[in-house]
C-alpha atoms as a PDB file:
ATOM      1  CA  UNK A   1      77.406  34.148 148.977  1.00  0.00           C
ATOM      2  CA  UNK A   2      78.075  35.840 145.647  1.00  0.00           C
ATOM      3  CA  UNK A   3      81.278  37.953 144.717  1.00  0.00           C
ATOM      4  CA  UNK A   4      78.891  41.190 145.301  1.00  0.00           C
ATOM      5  CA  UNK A   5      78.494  39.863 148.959  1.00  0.00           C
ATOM      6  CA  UNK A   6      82.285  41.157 149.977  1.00  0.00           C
ATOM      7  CA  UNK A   7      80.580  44.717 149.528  1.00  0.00           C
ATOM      8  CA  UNK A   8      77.824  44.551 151.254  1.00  0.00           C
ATOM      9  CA  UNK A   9      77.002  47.100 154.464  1.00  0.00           C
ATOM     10  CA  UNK A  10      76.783  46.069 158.091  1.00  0.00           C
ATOM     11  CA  UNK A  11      73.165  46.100 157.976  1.00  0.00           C
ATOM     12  CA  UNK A  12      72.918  44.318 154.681  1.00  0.00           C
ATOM     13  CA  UNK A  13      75.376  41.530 156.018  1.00  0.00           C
ATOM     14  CA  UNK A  14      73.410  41.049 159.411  1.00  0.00           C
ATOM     15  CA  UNK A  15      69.962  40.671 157.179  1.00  0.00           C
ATOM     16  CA  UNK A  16      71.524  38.320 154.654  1.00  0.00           C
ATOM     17  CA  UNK A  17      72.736  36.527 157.638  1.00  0.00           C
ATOM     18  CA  UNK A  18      69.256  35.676 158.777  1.00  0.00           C
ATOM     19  CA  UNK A  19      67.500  34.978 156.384  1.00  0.00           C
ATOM     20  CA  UNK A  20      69.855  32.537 155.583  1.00  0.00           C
ATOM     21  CA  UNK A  21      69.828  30.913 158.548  1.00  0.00           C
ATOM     22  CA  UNK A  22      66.216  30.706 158.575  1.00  0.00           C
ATOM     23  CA  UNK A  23      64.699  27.477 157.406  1.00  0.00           C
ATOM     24  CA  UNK A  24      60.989  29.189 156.107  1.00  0.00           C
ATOM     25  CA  UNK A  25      60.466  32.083 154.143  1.00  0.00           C
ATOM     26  CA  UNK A  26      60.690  35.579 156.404  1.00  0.00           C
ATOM     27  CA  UNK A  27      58.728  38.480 156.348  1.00  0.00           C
ATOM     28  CA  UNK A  28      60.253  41.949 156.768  1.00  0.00           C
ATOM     29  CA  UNK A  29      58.903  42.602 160.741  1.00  0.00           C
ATOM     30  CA  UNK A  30      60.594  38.936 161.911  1.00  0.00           C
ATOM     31  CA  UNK A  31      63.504  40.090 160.114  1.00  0.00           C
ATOM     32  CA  UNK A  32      63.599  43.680 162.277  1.00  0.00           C
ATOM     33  CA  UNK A  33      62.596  41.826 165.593  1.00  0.00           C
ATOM     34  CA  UNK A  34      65.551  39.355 165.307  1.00  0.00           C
ATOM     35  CA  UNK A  35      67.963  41.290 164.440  1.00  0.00           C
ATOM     36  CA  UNK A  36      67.303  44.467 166.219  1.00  0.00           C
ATOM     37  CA  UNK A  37      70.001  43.582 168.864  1.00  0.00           C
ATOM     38  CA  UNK A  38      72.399  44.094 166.341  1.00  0.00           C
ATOM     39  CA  UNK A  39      71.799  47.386 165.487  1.00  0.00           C
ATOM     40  CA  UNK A  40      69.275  47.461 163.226  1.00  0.00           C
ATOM     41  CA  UNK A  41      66.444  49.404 164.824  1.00  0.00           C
ATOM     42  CA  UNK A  42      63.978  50.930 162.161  1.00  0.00           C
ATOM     43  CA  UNK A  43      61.909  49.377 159.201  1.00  0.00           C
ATOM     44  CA  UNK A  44      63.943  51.440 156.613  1.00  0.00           C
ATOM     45  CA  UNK A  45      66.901  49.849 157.128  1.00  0.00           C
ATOM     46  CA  UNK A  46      65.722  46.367 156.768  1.00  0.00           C
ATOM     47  CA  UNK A  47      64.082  47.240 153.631  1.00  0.00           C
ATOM     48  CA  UNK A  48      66.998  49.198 151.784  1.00  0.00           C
ATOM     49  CA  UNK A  49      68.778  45.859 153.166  1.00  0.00           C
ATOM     50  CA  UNK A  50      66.661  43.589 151.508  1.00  0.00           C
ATOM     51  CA  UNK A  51      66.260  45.997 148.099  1.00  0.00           C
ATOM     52  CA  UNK A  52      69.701  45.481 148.006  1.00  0.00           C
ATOM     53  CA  UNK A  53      69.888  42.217 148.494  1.00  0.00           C
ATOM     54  CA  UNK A  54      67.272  41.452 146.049  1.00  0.00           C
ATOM     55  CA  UNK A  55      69.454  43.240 143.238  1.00  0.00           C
ATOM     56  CA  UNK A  56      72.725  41.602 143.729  1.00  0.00           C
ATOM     57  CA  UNK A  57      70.786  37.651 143.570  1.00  0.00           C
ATOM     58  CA  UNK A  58      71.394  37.504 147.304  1.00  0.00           C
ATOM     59  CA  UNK A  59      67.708  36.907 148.512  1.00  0.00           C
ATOM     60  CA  UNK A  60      64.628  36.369 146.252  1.00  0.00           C
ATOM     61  CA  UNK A  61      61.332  37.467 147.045  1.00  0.00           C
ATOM     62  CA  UNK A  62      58.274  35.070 147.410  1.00  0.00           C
ATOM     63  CA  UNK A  63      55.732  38.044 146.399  1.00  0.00           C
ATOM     64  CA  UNK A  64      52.518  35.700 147.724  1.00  0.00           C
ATOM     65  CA  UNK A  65      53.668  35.372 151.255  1.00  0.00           C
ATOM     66  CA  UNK A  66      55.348  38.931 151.263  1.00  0.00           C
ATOM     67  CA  UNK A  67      58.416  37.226 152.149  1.00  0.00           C
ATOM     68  CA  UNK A  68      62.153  36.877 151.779  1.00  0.00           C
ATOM     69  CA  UNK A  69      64.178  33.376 150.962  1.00  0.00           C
ATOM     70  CA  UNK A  70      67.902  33.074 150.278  1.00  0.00           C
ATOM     71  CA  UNK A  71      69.156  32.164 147.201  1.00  0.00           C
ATOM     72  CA  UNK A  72      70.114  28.829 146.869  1.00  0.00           C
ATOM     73  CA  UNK A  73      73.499  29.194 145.164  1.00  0.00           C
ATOM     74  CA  UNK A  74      72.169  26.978 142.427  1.00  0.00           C
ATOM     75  CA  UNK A  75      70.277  30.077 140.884  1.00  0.00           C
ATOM     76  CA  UNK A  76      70.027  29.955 137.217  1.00  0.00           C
ATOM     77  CA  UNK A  77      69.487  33.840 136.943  1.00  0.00           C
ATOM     78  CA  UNK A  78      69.283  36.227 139.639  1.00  0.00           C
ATOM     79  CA  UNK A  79      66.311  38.462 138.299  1.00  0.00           C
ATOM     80  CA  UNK A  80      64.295  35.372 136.940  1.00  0.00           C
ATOM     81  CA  UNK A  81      63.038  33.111 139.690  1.00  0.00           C
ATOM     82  CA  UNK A  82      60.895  30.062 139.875  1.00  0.00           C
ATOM     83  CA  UNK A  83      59.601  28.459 142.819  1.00  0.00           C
ATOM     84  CA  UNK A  84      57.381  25.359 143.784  1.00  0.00           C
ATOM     85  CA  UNK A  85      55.143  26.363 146.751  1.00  0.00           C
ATOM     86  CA  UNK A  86      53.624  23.205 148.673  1.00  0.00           C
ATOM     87  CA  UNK A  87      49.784  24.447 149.638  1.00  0.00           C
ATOM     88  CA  UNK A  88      50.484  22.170 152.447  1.00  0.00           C
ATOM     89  CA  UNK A  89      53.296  23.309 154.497  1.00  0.00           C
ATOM     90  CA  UNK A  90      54.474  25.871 152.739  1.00  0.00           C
ATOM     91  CA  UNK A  91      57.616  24.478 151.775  1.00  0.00           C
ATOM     92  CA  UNK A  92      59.585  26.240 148.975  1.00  0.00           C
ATOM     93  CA  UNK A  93      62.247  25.338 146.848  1.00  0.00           C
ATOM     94  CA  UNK A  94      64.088  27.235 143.872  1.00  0.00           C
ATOM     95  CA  UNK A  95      63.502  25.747 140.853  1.00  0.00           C
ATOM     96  CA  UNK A  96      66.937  25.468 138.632  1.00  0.00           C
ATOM     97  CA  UNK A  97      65.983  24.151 135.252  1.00  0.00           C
ATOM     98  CA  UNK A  98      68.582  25.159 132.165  1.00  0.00           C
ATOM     99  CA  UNK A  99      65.753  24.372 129.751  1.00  0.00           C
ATOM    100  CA  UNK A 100      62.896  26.086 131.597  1.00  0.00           C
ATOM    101  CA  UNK A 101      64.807  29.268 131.968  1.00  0.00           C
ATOM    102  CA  UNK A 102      66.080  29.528 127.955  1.00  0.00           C
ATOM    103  CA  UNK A 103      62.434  29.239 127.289  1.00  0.00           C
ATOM    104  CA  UNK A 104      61.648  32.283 129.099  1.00  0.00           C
ATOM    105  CA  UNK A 105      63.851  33.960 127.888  1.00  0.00           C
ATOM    106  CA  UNK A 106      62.734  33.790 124.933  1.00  0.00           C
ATOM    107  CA  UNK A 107      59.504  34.718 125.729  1.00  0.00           C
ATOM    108  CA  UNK A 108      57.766  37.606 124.057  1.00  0.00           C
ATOM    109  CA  UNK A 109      54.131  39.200 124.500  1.00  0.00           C
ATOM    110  CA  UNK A 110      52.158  40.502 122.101  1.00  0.00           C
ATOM    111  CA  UNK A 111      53.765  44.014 121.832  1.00  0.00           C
ATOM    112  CA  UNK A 112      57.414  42.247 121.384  1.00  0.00           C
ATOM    113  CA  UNK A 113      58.478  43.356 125.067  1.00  0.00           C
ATOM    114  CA  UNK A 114      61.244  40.905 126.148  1.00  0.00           C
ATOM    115  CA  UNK A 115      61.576  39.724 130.055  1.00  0.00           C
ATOM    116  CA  UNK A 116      63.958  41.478 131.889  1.00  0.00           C
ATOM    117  CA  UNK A 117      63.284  39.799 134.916  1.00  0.00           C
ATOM    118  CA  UNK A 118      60.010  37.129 136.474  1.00  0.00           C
ATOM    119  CA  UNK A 119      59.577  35.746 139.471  1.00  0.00           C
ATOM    120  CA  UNK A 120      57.579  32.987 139.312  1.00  0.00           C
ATOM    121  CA  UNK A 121      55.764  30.594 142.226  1.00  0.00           C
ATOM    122  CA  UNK A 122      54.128  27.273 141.161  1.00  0.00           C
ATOM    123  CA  UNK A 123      51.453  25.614 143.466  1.00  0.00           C
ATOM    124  CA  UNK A 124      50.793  22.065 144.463  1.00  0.00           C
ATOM    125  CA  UNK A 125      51.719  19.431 147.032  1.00  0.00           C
ATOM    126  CA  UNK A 126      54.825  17.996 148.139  1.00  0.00           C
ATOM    127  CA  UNK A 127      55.861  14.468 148.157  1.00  0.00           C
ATOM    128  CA  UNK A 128      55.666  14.349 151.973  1.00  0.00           C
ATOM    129  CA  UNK A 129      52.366  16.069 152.335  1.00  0.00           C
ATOM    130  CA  UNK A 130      51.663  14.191 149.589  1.00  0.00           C
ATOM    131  CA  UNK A 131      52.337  10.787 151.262  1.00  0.00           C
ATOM    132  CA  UNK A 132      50.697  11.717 154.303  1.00  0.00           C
ATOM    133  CA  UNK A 133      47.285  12.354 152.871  1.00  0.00           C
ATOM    134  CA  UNK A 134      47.350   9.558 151.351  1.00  0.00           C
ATOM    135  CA  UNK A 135      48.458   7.666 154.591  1.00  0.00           C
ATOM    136  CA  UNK A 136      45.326   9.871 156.042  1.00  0.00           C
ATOM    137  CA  UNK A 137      43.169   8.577 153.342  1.00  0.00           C
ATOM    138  CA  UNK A 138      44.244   4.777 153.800  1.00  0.00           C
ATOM    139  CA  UNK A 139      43.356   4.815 157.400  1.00  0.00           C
END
């Protein structure tokens, strides 16, 4: 947890709480059916939760699964995210890379607008899916 975490609300606490507990990526709903013992009883207030959340660096978005991840702690920059999807098993991991980062940041389109903020996700296959294709493949 960041230093912004000390002010966070009952209901943002208890949704940051689960999702970082959670080993996969978590959409909205799983987030309101698991926690909806704890008070938490409406959609609203798991999405002001996670708006929140999102602002401060707490939890990133992973916009093609409509789904919320933790941050790692080893985030670069809170409003500029990369992430390496596997196709596979749909294992993600936050991307910290100094060099990658300064480079978009420095980034400007054709009408001079400078990046405020990204998030991107990268595709491909991880080692172990990797491996076991071609174990698969061998056989």
């Amino acid at each position: 947890m960041n230093k912004n975490s000390k002010k966070l609300t009952k209901n943002q606490r208890i949704v940051l709480e689960f999702v970082q507990k959670s080993n996969r990526p978590v959409k909205a709903y799983s987030i309101l059916n698991n926690v909806n013992k704890r008070g938490i009883k409406a959609p609203p207030q798991v999405y002001r939760a996670l708006e929140k959340l999102i602002k401060i660096g707490e939890i990133h978005k992973i916009e093609s699964q409509n789904a919320f991840v933790a941050c790692n702690s080893k985030c670069v920059e809170p409003h500029g995210t990369i992430f390496s999807i596997c196709k596979s098993c749909d294992q993600i991991d936050e991307i910290s890379d100094k060099k990658l980062y300064k480079y978009l940041s420095e980034v400007r389109d054709m009408n001079g607008l400078k990046l405020s903020g990204y998030n991107l996700e990268l595709f491909g296959t991880c080692k172990t899916c990797d491996q076991k294709h071609l174990q698969n493949t061998n056989q």
